[in-house]
C-alpha atoms as a PDB file:
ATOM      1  CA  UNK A   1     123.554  93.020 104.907  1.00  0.00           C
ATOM      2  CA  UNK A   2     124.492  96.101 103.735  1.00  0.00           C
ATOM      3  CA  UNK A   3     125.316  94.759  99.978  1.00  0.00           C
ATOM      4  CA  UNK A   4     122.468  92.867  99.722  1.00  0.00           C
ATOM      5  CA  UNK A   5     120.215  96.218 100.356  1.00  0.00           C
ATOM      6  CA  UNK A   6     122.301  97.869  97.641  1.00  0.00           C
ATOM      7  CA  UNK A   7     122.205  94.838  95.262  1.00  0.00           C
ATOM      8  CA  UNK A   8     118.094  94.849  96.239  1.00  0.00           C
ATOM      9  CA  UNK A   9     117.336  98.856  95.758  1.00  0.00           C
ATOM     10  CA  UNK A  10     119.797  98.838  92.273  1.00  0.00           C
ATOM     11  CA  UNK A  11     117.046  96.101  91.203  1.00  0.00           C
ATOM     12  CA  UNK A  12     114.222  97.854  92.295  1.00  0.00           C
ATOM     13  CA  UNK A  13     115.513 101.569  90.811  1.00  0.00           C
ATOM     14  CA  UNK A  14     116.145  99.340  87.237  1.00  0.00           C
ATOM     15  CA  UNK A  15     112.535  97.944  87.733  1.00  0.00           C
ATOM     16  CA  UNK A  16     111.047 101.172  88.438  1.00  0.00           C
ATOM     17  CA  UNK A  17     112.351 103.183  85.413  1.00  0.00           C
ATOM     18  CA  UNK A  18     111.970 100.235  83.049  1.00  0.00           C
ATOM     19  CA  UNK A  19     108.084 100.012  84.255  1.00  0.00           C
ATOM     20  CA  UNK A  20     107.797 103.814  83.470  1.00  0.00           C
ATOM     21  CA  UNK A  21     109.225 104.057  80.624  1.00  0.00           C
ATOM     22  CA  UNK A  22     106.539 101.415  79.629  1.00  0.00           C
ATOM     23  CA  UNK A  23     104.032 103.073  80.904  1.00  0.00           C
ATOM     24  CA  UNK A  24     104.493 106.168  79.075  1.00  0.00           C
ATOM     25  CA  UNK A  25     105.902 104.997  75.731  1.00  0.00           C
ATOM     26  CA  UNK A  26     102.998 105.536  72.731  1.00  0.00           C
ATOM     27  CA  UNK A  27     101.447 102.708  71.048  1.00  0.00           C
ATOM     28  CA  UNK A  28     102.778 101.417  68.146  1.00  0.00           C
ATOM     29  CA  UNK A  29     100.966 101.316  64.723  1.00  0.00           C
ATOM     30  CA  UNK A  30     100.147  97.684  65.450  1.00  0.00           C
ATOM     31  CA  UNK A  31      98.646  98.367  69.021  1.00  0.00           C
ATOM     32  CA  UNK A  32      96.894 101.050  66.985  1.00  0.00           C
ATOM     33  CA  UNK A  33      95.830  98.999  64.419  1.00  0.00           C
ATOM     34  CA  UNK A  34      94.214  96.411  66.728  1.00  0.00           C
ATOM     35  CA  UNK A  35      92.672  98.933  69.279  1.00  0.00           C
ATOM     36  CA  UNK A  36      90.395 100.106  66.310  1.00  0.00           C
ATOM     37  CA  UNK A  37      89.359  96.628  64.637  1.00  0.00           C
ATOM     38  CA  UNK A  38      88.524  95.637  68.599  1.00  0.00           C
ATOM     39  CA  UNK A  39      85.065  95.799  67.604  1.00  0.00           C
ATOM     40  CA  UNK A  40      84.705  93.213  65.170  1.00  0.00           C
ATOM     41  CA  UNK A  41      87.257  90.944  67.256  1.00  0.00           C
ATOM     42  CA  UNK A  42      84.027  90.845  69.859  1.00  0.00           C
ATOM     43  CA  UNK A  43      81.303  90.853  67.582  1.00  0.00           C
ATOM     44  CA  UNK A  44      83.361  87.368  66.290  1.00  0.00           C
ATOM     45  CA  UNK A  45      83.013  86.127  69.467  1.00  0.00           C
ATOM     46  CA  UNK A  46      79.463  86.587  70.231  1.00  0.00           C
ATOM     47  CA  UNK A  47      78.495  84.836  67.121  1.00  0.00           C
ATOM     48  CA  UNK A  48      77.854  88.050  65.312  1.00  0.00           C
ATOM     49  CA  UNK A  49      80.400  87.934  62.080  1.00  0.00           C
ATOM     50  CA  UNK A  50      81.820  84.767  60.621  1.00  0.00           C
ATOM     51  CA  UNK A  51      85.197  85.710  59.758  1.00  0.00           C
ATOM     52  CA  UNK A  52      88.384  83.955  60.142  1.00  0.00           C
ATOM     53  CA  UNK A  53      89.988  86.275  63.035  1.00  0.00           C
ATOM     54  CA  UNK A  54      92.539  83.795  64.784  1.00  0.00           C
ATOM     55  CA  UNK A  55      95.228  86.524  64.488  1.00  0.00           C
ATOM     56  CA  UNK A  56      92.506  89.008  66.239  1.00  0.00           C
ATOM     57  CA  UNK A  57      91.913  86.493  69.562  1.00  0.00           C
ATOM     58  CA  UNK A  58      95.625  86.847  70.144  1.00  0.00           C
ATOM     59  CA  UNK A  59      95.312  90.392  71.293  1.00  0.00           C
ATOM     60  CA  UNK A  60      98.515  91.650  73.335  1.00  0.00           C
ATOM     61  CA  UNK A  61      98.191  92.350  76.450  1.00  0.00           C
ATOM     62  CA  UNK A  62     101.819  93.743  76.809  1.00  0.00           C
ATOM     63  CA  UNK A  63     105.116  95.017  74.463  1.00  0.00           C
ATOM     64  CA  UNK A  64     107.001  92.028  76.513  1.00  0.00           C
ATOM     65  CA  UNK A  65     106.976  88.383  75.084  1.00  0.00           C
ATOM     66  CA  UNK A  66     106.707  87.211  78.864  1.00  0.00           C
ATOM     67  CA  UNK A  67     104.513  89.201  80.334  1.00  0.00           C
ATOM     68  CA  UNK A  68     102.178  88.648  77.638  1.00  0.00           C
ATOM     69  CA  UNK A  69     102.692  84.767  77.601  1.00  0.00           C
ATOM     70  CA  UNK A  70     101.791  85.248  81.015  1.00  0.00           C
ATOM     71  CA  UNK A  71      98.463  86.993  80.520  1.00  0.00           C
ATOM     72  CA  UNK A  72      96.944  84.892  78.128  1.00  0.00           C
ATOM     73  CA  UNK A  73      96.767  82.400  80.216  1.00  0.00           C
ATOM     74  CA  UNK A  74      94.853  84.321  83.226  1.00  0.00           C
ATOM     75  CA  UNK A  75      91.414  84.427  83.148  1.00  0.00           C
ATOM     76  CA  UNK A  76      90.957  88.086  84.217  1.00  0.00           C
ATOM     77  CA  UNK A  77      92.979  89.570  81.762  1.00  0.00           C
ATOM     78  CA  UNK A  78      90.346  90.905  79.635  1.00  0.00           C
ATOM     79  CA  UNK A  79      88.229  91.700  82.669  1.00  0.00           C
ATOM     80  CA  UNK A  80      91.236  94.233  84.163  1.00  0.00           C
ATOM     81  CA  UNK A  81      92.535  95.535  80.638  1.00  0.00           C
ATOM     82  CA  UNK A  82      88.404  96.710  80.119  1.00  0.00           C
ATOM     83  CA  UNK A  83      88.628  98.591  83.518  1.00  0.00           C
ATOM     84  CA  UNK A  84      91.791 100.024  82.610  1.00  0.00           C
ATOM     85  CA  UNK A  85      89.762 101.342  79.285  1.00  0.00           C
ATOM     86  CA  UNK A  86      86.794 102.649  81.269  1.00  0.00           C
ATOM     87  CA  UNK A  87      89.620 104.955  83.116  1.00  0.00           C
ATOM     88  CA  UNK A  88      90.715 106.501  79.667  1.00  0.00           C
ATOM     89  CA  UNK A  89      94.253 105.019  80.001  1.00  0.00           C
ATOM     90  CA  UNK A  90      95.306 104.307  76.405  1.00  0.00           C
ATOM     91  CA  UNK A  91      98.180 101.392  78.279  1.00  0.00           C
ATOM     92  CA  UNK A  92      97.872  98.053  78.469  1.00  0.00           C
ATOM     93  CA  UNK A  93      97.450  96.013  81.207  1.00  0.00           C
ATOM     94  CA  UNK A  94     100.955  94.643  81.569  1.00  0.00           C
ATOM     95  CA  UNK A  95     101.743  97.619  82.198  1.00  0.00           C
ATOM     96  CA  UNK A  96      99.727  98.348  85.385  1.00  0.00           C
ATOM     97  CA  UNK A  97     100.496  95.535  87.142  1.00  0.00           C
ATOM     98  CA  UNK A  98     104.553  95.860  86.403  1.00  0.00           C
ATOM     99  CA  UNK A  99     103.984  99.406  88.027  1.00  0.00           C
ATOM    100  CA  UNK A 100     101.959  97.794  90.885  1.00  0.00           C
ATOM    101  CA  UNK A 101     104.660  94.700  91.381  1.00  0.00           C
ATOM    102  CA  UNK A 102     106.997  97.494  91.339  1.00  0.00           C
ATOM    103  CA  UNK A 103     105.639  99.873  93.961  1.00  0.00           C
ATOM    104  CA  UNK A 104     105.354  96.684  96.399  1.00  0.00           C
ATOM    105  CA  UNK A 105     108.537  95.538  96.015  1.00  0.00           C
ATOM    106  CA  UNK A 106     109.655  99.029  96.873  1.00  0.00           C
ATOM    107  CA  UNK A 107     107.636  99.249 100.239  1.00  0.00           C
ATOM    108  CA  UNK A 108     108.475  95.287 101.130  1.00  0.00           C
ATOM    109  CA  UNK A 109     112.204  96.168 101.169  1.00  0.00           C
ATOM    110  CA  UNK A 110     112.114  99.771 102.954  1.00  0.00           C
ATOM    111  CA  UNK A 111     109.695  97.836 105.685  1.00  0.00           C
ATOM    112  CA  UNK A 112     112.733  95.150 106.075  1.00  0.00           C
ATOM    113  CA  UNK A 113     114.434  97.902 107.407  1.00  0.00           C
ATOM    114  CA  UNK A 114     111.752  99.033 109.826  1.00  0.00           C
ATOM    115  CA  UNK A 115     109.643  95.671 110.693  1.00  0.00           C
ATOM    116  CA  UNK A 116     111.597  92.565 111.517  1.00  0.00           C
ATOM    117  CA  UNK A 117     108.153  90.337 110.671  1.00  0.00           C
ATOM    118  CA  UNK A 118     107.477  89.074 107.486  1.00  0.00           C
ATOM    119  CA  UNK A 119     103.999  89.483 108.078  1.00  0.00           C
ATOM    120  CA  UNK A 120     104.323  93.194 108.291  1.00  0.00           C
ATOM    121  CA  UNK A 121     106.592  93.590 105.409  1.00  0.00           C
ATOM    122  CA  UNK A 122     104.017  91.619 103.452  1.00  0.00           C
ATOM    123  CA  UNK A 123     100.939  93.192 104.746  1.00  0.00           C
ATOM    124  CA  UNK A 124     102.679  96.759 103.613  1.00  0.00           C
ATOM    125  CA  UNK A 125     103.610  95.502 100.357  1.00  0.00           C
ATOM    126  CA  UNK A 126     100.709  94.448  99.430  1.00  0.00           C
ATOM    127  CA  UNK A 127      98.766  97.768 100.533  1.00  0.00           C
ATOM    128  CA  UNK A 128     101.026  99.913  98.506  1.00  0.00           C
ATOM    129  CA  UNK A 129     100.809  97.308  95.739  1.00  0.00           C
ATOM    130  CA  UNK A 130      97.238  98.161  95.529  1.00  0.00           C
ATOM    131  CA  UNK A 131      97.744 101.810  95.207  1.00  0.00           C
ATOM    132  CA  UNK A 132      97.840 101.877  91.423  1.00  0.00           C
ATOM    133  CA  UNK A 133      94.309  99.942  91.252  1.00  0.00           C
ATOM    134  CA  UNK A 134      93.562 102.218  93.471  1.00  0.00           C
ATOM    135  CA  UNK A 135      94.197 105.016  91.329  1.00  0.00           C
ATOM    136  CA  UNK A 136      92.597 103.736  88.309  1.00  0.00           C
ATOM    137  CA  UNK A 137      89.532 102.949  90.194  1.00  0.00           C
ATOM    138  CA  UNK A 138      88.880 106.739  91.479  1.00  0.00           C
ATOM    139  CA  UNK A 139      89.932 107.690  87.467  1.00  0.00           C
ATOM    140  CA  UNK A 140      87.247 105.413  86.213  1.00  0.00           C
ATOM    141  CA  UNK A 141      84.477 106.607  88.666  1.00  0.00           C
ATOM    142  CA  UNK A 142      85.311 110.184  88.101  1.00  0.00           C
ATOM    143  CA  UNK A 143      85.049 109.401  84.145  1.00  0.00           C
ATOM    144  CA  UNK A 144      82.257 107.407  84.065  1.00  0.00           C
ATOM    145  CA  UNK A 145      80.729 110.172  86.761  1.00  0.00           C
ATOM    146  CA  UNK A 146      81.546 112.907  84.144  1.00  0.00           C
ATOM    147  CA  UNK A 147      79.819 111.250  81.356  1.00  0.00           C
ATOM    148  CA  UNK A 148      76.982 110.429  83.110  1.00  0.00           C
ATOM    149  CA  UNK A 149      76.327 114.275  84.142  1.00  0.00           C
ATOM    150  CA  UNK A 150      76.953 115.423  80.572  1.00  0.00           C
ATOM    151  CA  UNK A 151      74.692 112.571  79.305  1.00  0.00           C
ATOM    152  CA  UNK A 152      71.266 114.224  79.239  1.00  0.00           C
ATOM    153  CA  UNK A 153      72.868 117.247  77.320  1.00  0.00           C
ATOM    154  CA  UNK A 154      73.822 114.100  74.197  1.00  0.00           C
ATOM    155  CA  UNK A 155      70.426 113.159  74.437  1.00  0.00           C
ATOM    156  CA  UNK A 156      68.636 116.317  74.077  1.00  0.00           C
ATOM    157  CA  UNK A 157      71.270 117.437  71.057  1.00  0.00           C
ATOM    158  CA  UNK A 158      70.820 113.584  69.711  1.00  0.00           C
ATOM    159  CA  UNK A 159      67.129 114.212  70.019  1.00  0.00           C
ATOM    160  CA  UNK A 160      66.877 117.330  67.984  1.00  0.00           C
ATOM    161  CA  UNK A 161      68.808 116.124  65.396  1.00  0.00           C
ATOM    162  CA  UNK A 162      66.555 113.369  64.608  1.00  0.00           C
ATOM    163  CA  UNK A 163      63.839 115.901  64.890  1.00  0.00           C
ATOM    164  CA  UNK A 164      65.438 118.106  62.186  1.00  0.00           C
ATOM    165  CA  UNK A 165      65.369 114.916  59.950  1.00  0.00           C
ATOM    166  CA  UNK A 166      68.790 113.432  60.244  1.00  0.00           C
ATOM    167  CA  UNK A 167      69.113 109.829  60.693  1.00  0.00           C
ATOM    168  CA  UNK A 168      70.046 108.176  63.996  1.00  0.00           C
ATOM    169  CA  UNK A 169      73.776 107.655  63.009  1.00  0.00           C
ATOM    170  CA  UNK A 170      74.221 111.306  61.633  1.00  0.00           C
ATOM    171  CA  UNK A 171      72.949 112.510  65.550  1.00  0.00           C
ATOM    172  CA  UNK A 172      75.686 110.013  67.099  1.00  0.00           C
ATOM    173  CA  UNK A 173      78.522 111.749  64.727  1.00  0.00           C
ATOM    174  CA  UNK A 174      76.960 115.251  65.847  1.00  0.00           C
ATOM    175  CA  UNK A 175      77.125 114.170  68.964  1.00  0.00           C
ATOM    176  CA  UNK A 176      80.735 112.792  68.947  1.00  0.00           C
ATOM    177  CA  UNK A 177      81.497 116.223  67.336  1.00  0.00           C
ATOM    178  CA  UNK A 178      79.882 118.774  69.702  1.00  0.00           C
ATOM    179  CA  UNK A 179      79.719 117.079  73.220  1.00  0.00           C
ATOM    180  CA  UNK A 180      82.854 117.195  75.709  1.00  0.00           C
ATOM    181  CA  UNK A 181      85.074 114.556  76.333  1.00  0.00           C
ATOM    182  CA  UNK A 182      84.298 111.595  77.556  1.00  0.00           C
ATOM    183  CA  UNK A 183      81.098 111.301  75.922  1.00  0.00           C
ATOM    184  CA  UNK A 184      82.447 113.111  72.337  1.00  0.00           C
ATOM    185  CA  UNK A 185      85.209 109.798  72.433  1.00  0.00           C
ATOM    186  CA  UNK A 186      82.568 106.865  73.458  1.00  0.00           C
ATOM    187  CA  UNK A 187      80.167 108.157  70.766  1.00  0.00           C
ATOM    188  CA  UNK A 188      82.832 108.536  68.110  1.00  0.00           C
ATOM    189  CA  UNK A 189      84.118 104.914  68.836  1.00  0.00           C
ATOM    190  CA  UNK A 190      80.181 103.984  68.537  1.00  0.00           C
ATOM    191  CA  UNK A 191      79.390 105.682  65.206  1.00  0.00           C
ATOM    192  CA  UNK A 192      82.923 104.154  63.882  1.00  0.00           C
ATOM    193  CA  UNK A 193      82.038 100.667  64.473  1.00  0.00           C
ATOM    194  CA  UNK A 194      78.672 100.409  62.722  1.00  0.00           C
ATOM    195  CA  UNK A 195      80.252 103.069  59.714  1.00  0.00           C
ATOM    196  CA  UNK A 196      83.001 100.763  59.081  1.00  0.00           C
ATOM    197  CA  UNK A 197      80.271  97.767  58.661  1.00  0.00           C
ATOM    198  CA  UNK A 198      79.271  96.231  62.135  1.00  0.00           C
ATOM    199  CA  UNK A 199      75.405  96.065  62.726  1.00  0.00           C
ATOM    200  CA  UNK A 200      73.922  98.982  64.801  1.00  0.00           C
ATOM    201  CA  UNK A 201      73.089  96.813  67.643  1.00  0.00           C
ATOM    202  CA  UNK A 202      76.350  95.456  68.406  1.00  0.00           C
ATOM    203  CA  UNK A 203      77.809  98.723  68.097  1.00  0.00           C
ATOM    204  CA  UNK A 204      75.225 100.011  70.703  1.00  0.00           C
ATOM    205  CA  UNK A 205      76.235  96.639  73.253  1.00  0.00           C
ATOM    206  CA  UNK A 206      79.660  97.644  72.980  1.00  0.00           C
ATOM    207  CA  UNK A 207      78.818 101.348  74.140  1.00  0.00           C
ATOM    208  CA  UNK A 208      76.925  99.181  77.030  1.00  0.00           C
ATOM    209  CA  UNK A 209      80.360  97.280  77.840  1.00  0.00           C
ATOM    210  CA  UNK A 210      82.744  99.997  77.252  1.00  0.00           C
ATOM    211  CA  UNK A 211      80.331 102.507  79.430  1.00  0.00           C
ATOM    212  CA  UNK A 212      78.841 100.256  82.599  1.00  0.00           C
ATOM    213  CA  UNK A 213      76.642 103.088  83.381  1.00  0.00           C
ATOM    214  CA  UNK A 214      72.533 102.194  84.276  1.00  0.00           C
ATOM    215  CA  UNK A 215      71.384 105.121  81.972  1.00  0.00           C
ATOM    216  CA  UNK A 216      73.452 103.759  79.282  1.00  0.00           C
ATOM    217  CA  UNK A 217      71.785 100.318  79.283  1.00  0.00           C
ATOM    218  CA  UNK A 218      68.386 101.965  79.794  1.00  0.00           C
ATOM    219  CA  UNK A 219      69.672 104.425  76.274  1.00  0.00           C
ATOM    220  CA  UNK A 220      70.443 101.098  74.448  1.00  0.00           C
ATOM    221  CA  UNK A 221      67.415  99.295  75.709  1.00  0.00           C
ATOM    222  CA  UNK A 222      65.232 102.280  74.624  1.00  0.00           C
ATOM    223  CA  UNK A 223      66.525 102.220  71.105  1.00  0.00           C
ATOM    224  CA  UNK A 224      66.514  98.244  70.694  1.00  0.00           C
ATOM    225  CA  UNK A 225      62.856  98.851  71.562  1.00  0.00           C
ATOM    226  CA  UNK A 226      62.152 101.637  69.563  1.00  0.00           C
ATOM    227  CA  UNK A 227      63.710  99.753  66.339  1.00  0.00           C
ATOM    228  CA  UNK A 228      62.104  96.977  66.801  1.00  0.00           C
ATOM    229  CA  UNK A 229      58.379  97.705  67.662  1.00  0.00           C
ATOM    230  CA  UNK A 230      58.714 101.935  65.610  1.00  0.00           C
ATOM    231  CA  UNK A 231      57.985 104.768  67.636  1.00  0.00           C
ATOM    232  CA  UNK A 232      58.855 108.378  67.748  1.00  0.00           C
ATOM    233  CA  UNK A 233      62.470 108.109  68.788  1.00  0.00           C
ATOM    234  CA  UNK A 234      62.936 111.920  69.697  1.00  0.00           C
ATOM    235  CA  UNK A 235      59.900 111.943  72.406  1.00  0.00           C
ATOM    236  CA  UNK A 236      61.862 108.551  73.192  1.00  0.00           C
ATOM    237  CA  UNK A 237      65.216 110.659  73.957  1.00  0.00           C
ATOM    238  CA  UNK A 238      63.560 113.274  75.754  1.00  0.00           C
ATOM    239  CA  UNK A 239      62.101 111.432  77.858  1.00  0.00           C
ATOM    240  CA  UNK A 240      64.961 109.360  79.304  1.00  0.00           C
ATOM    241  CA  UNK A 241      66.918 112.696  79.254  1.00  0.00           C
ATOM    242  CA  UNK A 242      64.130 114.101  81.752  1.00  0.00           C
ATOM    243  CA  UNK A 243      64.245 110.820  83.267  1.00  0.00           C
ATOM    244  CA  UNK A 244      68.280 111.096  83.923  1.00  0.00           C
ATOM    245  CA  UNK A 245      67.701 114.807  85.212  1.00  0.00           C
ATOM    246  CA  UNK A 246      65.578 113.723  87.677  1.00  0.00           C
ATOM    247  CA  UNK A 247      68.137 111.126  89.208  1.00  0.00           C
ATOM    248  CA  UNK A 248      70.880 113.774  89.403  1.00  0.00           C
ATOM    249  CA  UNK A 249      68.625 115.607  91.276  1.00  0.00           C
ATOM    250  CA  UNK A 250      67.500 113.475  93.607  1.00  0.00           C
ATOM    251  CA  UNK A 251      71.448 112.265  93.969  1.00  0.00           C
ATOM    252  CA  UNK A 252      72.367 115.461  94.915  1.00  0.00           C
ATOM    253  CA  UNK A 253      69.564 115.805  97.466  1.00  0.00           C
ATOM    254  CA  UNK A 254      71.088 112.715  99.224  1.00  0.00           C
ATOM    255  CA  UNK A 255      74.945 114.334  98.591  1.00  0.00           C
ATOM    256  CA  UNK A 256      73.792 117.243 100.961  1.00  0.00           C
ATOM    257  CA  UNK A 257      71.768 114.753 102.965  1.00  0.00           C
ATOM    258  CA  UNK A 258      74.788 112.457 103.728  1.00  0.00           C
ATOM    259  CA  UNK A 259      77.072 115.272 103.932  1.00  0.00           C
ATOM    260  CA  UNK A 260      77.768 115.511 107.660  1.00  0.00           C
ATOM    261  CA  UNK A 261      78.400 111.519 107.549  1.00  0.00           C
ATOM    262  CA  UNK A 262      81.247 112.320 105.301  1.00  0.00           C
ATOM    263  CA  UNK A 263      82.381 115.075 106.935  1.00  0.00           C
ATOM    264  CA  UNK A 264      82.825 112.564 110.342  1.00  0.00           C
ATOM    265  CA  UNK A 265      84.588 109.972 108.193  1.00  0.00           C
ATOM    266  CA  UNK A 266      87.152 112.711 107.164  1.00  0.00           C
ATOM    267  CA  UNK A 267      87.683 113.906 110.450  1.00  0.00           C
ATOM    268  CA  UNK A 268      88.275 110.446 112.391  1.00  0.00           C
ATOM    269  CA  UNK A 269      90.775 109.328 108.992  1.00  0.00           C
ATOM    270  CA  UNK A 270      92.291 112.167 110.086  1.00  0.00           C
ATOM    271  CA  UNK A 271      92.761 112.270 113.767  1.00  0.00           C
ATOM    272  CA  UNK A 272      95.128 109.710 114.569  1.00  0.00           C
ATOM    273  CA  UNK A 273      97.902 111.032 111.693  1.00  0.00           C
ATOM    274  CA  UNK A 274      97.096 114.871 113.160  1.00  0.00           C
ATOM    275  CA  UNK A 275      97.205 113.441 116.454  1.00  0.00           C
ATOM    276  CA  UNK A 276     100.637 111.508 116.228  1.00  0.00           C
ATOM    277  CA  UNK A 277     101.930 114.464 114.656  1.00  0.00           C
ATOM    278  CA  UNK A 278     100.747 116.721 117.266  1.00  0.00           C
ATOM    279  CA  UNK A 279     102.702 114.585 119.571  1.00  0.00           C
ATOM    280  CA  UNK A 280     105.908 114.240 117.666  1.00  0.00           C
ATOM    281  CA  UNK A 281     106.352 118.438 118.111  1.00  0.00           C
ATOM    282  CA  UNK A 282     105.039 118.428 121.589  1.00  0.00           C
ATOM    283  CA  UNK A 283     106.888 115.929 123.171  1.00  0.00           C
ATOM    284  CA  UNK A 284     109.575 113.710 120.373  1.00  0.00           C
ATOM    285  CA  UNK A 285     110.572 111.403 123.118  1.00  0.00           C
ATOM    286  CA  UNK A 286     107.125 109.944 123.854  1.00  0.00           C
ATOM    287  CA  UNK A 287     106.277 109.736 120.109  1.00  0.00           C
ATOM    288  CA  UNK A 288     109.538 108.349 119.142  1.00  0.00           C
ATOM    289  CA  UNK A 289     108.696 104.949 121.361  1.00  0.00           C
ATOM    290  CA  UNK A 290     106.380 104.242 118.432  1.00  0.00           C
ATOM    291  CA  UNK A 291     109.343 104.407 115.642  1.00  0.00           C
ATOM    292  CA  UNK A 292     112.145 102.826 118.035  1.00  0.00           C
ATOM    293  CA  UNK A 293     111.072  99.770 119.973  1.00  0.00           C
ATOM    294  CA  UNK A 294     109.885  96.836 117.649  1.00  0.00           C
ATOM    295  CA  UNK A 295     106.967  96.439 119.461  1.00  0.00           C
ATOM    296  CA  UNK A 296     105.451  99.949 119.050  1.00  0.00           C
ATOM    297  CA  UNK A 297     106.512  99.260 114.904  1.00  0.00           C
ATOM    298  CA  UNK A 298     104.318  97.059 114.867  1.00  0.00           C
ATOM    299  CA  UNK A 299     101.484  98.625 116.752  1.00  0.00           C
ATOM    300  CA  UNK A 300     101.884 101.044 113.745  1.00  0.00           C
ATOM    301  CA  UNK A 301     101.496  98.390 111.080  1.00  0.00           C
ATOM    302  CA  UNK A 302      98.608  97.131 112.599  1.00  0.00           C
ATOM    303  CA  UNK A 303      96.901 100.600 113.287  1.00  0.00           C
ATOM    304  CA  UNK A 304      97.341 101.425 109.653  1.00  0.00           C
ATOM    305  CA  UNK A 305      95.758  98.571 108.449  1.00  0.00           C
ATOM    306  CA  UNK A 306      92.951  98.688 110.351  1.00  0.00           C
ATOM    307  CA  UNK A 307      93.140 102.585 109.842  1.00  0.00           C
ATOM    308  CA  UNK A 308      92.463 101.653 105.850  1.00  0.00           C
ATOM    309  CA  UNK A 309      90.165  99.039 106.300  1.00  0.00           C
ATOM    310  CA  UNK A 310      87.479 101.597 108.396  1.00  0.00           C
ATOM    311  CA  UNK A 311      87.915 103.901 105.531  1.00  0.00           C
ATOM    312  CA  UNK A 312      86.781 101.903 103.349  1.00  0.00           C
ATOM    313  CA  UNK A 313      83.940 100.350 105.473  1.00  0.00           C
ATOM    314  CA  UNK A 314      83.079 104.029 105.988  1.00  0.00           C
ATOM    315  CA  UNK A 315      83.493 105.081 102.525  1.00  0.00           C
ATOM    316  CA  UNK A 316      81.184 101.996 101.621  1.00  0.00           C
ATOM    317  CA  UNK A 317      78.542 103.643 104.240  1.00  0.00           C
ATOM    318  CA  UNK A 318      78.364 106.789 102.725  1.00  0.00           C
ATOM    319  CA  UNK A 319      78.229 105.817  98.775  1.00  0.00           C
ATOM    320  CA  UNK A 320      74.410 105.829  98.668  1.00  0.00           C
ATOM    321  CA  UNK A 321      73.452 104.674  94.704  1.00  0.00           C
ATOM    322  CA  UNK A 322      70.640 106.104  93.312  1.00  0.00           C
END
């Protein structure tokens, strides 16, 4: 038993340092290369450009011949390599789910030495396997939360540079130029697009896809609208940055509103870990029951899984859109 948990952690260790090296290496020129003519790969496939791209559609999805082979042929590929994008993570998607595979494996073989039932060495697998979504998921909101507070700024700068005279694309490169990041890096991929050749208006849909953001779809709508049927485009901006203001506000009224709610879903996440600790130093032989017989193990496994599933049932509760 004892070699075959050596022979099981050397595989995991190997595992774990090849996935991070992976996940930090740099792109290579190629990954480079096919990152920035992205653009016209989807404009291709919405009908947009008729150009033979065969050698586009075969985008990789990871460094390794296998892993790759393997990802072409799942469906949600594209789907999870475009959320890792919307986190700012320049890595590929390979690359998240080696880390994720390797993070489970990890917690399925310390929980054989705890938990004799496969259920429960699944069932923690699994939820430590999901940390690294996890992860990228709270990176993405907090991104696409930063642009969209820093978005009414662009528009008011985007508006008065139209105002001074400057065309529409000029105010995106000012834009990309003077606004923080994430916004400077969204609008910069924008203005590229449609200044190495692809039409505006597939250049603004892929600010729509890259940024799933309401006020972003209302910003493209606007100037679809505007180009279309004429206008004055600066009033246009002004108005949808007054329009975005307002929202914040508002969203912050409910923040403060919904604050005590949030405050009572920290406290009972809390409790039981504070509580069991509180235990452990007051009395170790009660506590230790828990750790010792199988039975209270289990008890454990069961109490932090329903322990995660509240919190996000009361995380859901409290998340009021606006």
């Amino acid at each position: 038993m004892a070699l075959i948990l050596s022979f099981a952690t050397f595989v995991a260790a190997v595992i774990l340092v090849f996935a991070l090296w992976l996940f930090f290496v740099t792109e290579t020129e190629q990954e480079v290369v096919r990152h920035r003519i992205e653009a016209v790969r989807k404009a291709e496939r919405h009908g947009n450009v008729s150009l033979d791209l065969n050698l586009l559609r075969d985008e990789m999805y990871s460094s390794v011949p296998a892993l790759h082979r393997l990802l072409m042929h799942l469906p949600w590929s594209n789907q999870l390599q475009d959320f890792v994008n919307q986190a700012g993570l320049k890595t590929k998607a390979a690359k998240i789910l080696l880390l994720s595979g390797v993070i489970g494996l990890s917690a399925y073989l310390i929980a054989g030495q705890l938990y004799r039932q496969f259920l429960m060495q699944a069932l923690l697998g699994l939820t430590f396997a999901a940390i690294p979504f996890l992860v990228i998921s709270w990176m993405r909101h907090r991104r696409l939360l930063e642009f969209e507070e820093h978005f009414p700024e662009s528009l008011d700068l985007l508006g008065r540079a139209v105002r001074a005279g400057h065309a529409f694309t000029t105010g995106m490169e000012m834009v990309s130029n003077e606004s923080p990041e994430p916004i400077a890096g969204e609008f910069r991929t924008t203005f590229e697009e449609q200044n190495f050749g692809l039409p505006l208006r597939d250049a603004l849909i892929h600010l729509t896809e890259r940024v799933p953001l309401v006020d972003v779809r209302f910003f493209v709508t606007a100037l679809l609208v505007q180009k279309e049927t004429g206008g004055n485009l600066a009033e246009i901006l002004d108005e949808l940055a007054r329009v975005i203001r307002d929202r914040f506000r508002i969203y912050r009224e409910v923040q403060v509103r919904t604050a005590q709610g949030r405050l009572t879903a920290t406290i009972l996440i809390a409790l039981p870990l504070v509580i069991l600790v509180v235990m452990d130093v007051l009395n170790p032989r009660y506590a230790h029951v828990l750790f010792d017989d199988p039975l209270g193990r289990t008890i454990l496994g069961i109490a932090a899984a329903m322990q995660i599933v509240g919190s996000l049932v009361i995380w859901r509760i409290v998340q009021v859109k606006v």
